[in-house]
C-alpha atoms as a PDB file:
ATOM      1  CA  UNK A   1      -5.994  -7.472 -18.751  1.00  0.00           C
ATOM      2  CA  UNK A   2      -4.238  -7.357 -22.057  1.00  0.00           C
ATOM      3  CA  UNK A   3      -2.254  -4.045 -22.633  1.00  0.00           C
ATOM      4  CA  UNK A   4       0.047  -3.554 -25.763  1.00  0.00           C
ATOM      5  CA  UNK A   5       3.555  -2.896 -25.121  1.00  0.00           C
ATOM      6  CA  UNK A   6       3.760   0.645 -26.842  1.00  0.00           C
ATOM      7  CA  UNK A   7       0.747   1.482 -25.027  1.00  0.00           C
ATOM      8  CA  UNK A   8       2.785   0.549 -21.588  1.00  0.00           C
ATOM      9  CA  UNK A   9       5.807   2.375 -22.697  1.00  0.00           C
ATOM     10  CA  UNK A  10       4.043   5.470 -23.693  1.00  0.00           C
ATOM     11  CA  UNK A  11       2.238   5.143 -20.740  1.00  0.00           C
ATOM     12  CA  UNK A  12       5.404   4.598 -18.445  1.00  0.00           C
ATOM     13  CA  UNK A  13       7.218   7.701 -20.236  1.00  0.00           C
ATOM     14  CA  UNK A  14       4.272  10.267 -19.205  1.00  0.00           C
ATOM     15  CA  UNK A  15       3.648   8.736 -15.366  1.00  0.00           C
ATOM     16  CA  UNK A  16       4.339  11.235 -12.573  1.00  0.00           C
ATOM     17  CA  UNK A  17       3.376  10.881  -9.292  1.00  0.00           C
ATOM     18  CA  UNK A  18       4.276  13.378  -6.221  1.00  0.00           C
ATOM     19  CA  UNK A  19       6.273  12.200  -3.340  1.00  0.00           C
ATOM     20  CA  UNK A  20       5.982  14.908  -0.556  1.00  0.00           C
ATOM     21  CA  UNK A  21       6.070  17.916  -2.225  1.00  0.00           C
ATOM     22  CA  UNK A  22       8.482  16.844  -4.912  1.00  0.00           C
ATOM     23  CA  UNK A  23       7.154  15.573  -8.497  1.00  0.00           C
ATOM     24  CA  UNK A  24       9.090  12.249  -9.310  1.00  0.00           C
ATOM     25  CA  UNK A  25       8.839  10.518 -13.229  1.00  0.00           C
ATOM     26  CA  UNK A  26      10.610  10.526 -16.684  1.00  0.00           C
ATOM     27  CA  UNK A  27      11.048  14.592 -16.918  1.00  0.00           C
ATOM     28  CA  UNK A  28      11.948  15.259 -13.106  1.00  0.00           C
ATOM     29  CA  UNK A  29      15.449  14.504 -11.099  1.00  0.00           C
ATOM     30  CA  UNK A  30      15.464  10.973  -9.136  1.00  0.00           C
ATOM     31  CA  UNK A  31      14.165  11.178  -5.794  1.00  0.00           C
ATOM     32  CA  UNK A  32      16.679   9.345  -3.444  1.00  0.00           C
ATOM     33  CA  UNK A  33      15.253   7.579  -0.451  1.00  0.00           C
ATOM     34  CA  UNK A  34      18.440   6.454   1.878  1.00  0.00           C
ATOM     35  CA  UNK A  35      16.974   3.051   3.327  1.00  0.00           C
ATOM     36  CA  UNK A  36      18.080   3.174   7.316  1.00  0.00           C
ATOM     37  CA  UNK A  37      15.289   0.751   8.132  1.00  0.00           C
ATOM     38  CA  UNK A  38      16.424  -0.579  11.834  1.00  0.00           C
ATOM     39  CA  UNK A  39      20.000  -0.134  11.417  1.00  0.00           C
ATOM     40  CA  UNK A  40      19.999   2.458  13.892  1.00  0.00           C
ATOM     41  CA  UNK A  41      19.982  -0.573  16.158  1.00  0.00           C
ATOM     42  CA  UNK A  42      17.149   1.167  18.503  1.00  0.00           C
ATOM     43  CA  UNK A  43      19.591   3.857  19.033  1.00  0.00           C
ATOM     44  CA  UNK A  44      17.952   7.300  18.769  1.00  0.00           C
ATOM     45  CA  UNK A  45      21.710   9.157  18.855  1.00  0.00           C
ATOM     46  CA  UNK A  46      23.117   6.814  15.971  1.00  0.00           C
ATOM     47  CA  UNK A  47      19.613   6.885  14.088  1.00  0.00           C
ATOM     48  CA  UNK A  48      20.223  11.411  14.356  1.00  0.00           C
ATOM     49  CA  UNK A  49      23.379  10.657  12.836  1.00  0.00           C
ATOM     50  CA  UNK A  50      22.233   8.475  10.142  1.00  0.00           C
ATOM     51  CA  UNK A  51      19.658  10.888   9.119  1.00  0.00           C
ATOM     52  CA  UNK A  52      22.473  13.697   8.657  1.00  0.00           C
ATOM     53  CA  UNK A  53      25.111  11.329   7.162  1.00  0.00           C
ATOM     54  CA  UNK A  54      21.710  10.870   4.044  1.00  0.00           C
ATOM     55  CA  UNK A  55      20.963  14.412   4.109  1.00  0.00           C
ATOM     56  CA  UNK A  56      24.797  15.053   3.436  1.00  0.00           C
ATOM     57  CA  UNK A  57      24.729  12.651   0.793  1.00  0.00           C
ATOM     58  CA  UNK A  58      21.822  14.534  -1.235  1.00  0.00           C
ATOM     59  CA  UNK A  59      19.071  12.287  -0.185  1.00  0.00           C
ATOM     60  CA  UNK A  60      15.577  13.216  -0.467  1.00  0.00           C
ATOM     61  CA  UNK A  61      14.590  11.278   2.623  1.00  0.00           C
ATOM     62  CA  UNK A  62      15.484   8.359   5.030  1.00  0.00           C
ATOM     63  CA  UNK A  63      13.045   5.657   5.381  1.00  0.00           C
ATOM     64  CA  UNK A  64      13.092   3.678   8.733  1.00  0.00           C
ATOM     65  CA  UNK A  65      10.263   0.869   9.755  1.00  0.00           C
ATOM     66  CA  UNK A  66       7.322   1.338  12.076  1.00  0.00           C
ATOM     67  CA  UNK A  67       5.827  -1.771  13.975  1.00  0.00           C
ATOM     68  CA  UNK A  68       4.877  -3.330  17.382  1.00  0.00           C
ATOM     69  CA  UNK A  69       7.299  -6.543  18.547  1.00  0.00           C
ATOM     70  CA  UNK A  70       3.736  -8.257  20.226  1.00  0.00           C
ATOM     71  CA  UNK A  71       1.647  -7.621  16.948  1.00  0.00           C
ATOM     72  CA  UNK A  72       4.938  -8.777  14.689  1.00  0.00           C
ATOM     73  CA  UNK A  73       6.771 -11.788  16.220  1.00  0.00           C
ATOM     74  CA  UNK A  74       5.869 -14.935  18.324  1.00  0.00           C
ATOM     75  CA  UNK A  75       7.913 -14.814  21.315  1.00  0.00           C
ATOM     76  CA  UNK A  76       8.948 -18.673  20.337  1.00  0.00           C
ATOM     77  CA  UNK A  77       9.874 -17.416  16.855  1.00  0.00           C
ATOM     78  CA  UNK A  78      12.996 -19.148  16.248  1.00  0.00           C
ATOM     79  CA  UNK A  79      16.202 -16.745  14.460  1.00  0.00           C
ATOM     80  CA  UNK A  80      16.979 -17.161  11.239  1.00  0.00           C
ATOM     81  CA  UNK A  81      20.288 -18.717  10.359  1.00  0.00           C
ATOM     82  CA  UNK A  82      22.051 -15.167   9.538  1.00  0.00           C
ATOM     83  CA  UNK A  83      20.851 -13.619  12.632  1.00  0.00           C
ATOM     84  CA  UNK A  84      22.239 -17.008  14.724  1.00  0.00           C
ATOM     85  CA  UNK A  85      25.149 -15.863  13.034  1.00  0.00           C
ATOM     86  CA  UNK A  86      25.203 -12.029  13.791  1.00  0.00           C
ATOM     87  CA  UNK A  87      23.528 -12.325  16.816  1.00  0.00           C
ATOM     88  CA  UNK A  88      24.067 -13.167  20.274  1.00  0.00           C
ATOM     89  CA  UNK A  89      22.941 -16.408  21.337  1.00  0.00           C
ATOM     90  CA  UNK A  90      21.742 -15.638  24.547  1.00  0.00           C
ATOM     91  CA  UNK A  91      19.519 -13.240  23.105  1.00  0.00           C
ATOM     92  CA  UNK A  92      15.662 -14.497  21.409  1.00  0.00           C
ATOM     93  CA  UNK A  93      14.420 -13.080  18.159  1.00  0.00           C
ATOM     94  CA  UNK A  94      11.989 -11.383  20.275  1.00  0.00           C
ATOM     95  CA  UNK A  95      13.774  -9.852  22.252  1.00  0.00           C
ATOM     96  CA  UNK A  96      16.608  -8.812  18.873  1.00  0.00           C
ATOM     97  CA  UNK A  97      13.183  -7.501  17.130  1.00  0.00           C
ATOM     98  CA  UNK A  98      12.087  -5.860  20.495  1.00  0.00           C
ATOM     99  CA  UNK A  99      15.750  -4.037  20.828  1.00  0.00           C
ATOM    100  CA  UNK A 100      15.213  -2.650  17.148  1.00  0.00           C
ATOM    101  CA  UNK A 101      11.484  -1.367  18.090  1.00  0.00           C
ATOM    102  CA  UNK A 102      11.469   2.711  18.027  1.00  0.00           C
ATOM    103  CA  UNK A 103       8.816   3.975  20.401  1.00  0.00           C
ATOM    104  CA  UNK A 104       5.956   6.534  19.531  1.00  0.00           C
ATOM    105  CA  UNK A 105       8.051   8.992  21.570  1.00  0.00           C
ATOM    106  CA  UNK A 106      11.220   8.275  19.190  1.00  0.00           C
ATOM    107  CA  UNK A 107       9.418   8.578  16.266  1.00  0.00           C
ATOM    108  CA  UNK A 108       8.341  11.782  17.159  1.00  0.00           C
ATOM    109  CA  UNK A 109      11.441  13.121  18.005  1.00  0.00           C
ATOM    110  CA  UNK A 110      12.740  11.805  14.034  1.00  0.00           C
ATOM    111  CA  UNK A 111      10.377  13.570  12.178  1.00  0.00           C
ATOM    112  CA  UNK A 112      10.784  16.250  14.016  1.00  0.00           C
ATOM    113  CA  UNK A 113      14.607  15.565  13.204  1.00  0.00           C
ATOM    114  CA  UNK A 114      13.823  15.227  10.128  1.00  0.00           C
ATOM    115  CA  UNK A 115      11.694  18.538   9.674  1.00  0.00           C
ATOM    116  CA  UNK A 116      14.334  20.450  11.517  1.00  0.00           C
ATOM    117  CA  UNK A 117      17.275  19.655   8.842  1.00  0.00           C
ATOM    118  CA  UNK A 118      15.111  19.659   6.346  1.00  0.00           C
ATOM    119  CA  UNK A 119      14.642  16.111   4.805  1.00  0.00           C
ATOM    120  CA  UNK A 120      11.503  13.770   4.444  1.00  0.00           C
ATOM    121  CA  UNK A 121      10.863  11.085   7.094  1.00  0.00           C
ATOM    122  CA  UNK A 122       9.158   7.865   5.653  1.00  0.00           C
ATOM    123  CA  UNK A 123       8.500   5.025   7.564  1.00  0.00           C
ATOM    124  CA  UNK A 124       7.115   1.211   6.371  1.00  0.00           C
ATOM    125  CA  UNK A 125       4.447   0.303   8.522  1.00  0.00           C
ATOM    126  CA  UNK A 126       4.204  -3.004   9.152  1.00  0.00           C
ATOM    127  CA  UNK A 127       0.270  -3.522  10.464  1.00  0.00           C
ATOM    128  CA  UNK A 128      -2.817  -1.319  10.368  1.00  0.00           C
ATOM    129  CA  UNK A 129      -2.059   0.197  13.776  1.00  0.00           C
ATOM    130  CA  UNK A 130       1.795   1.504  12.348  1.00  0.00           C
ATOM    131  CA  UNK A 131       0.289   2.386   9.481  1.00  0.00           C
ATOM    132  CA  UNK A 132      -2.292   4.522  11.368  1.00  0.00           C
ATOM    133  CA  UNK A 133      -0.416   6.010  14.444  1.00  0.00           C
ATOM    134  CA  UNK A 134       2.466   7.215  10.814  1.00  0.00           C
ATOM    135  CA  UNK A 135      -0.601   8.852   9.529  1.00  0.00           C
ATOM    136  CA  UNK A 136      -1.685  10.728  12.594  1.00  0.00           C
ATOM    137  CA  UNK A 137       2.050  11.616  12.625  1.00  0.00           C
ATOM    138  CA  UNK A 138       1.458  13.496   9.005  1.00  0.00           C
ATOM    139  CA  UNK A 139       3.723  11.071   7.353  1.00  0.00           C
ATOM    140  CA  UNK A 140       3.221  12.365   3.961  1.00  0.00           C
ATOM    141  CA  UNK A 141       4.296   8.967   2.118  1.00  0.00           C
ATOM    142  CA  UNK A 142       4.189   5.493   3.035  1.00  0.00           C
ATOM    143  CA  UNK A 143       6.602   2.547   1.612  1.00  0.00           C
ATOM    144  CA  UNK A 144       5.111  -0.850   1.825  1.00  0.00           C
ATOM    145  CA  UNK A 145       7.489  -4.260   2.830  1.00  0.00           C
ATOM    146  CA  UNK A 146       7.735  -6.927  -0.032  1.00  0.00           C
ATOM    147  CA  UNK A 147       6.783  -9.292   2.051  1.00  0.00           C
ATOM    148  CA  UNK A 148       3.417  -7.264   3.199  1.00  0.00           C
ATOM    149  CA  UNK A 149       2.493  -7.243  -0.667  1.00  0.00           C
ATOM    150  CA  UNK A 150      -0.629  -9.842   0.364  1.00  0.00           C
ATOM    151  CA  UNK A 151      -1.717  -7.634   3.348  1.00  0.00           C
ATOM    152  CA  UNK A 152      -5.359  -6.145   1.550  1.00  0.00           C
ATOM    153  CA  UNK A 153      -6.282  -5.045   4.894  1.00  0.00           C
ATOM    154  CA  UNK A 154      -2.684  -2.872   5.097  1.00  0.00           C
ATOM    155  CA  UNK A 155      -3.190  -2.098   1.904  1.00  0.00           C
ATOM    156  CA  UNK A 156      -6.809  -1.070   1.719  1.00  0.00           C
ATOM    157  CA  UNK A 157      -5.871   1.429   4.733  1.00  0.00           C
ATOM    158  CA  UNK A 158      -2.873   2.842   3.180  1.00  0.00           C
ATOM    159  CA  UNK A 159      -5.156   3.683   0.061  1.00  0.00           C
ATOM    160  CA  UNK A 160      -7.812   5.224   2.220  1.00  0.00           C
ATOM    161  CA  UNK A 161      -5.238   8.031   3.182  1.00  0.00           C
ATOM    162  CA  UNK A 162      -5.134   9.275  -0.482  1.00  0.00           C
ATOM    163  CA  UNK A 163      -0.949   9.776   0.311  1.00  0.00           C
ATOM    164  CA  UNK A 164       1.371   8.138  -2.136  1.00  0.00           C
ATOM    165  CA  UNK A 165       1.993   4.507  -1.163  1.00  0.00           C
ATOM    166  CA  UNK A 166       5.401   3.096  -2.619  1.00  0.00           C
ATOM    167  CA  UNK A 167       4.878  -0.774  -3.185  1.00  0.00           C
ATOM    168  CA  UNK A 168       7.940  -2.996  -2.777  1.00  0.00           C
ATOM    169  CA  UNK A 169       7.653  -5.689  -5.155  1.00  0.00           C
ATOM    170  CA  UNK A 170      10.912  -7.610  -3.717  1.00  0.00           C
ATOM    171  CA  UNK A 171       9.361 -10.754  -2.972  1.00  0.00           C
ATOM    172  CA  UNK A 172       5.885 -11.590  -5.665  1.00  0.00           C
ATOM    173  CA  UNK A 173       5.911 -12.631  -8.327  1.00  0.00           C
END
């Protein structure tokens, strides 16, 4: 596909698109996402905390990741050389993803967080299943991993929910 590059910018300078309830493009104010990911450490209390620290700061939502240790890591994966040395060595990378895992139950009690002090909850699913149970949750938007940019099948779901899907591009090329 060939397109002209006035036809992209024109194009770029009229695209909207709705994130929750909140239009987001060229005539409308930024909409600020505060990335918390699994820095809450598997903590629910510091993860409460992180959520009002972003809501304090003006931010339109927090974003933390959704996925099952089993479906996501070998139990003989080995750690990469940062987390060797951040990490305890007496501890496996399953068992460092495992402790940064948040249950069904602790979701639920974040969005509900979330609802409560009035800020959006996204999550980035990382296999059909997370993808799924953050649907049946009534995640409103979902934010795609870099590296997951070759997942069709993750993909193909996400676009079957008709909710805004915001595509990391981090990692293609």
């Amino acid at each position: 596909i060939c397109i002209h590059k006035k036809y992209l910018v024109s194009l770029i300078k009229k695209m909207e698109i709705n994130i929750g309830k909140k239009k987001v493009g060229n005539k409308h104010p930024i909409y600020f996402i505060a990335e918390i990911g699994v820095n809450h450490c598997g903590n629910i209390d510091l993860a409460k905390k992180m959520i009002i620290a972003a809501k304090k700061s003006g931010a339109d939502a927090v974003k933390f990741q959704t996925f099952s240790t089993q479906s996501f890591v070998s139990p003989k994966t080995p750690k990469a050389k940062y987390q060797k040395i951040n990490t305890s060595s007496k501890e496996s990378h399953y068992e460092m993803i495992k402790s940064l895992e948040l249950t069904k139950d602790q979701h639920k009690i974040l969005i509900n967080f979330c609802k409560k002090h009035k800020i959006n909850f996204l999550s980035t699913p990382y296999d059909i299943n997370s993808a799924k149970f953050l649907n049946e949750m009534r995640c409103e938007v979902f934010k795609t991993a870099s590296a997951d940019i070759v997942d069709l099948q993750l993909h193909s779901y996400l676009a079957s929910t008709g909710k805004t899907v915001i595509i990391s591009t981090g990692m293609s090329n």
